[in-house]
Protein backbone atom coordinates (compact mmCIF):
# COMPACT_ATOMS: atom_id res chain seq x y z
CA UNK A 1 5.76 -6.72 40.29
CA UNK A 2 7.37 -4.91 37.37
CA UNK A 3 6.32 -5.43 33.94
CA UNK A 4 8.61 -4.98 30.86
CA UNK A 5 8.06 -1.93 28.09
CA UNK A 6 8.61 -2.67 24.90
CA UNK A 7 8.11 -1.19 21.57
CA UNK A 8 5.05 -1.15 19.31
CA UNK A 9 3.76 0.58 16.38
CA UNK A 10 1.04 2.44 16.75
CA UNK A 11 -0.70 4.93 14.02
CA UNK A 12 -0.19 8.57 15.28
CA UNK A 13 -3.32 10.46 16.05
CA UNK A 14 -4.64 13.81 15.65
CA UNK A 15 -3.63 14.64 18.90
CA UNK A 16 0.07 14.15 17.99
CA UNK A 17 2.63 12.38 20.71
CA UNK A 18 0.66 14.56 23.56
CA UNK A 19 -2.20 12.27 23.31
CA UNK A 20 0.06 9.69 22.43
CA UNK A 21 2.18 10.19 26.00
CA UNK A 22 -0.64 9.60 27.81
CA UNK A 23 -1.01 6.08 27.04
CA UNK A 24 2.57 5.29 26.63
CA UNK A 25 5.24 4.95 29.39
CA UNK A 26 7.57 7.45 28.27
CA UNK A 27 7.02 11.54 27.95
CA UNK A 28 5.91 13.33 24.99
CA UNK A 29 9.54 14.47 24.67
CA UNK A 30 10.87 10.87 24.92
CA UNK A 31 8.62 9.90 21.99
CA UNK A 32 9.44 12.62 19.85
CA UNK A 33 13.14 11.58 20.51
CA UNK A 34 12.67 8.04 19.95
CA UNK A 35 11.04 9.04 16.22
CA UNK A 36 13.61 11.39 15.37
CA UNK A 37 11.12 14.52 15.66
CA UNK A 38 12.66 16.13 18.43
CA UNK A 39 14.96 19.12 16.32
CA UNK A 40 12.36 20.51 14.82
CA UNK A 41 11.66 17.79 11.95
CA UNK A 42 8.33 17.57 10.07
CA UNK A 43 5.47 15.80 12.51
CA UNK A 44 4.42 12.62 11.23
CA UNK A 45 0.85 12.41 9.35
CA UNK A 46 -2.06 11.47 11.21
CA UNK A 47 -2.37 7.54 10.57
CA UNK A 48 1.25 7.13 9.92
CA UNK A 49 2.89 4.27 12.14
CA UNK A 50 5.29 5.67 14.81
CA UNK A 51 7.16 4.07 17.69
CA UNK A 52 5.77 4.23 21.13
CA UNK A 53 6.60 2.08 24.44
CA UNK A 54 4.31 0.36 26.07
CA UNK A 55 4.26 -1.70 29.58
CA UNK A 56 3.93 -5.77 27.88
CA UNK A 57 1.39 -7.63 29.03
């Protein structure tokens, strides 16, 4: 059966949206996208809240 994504705030980790990807449903470029980081922009801070997808529960 397929379960629904949807979006949560999570704090972004030292790993940056690598280790973020692999807990999320979407890439690590799709993340980046979806925070407006993908041209180049300044990552976010390490505890900072940032989008991700998840599948829901």
């Amino acid at each position: 059966m397929a379960r629904p994504w949807k979006v949560a705030l999570r704090p972004y980790p030292a790993g940056g949206f690598a280790e973020m990807a692999k807990t999320s449903v979407i890439s690590e470029a799709q993340l980046k996208l979806l925070n407006g980081r993908y041209g180049g922009e300044a990552l976010p801070k390490v505890g900072e809240r940032v989008k991700t997808v998840i599948a829901a529960p």
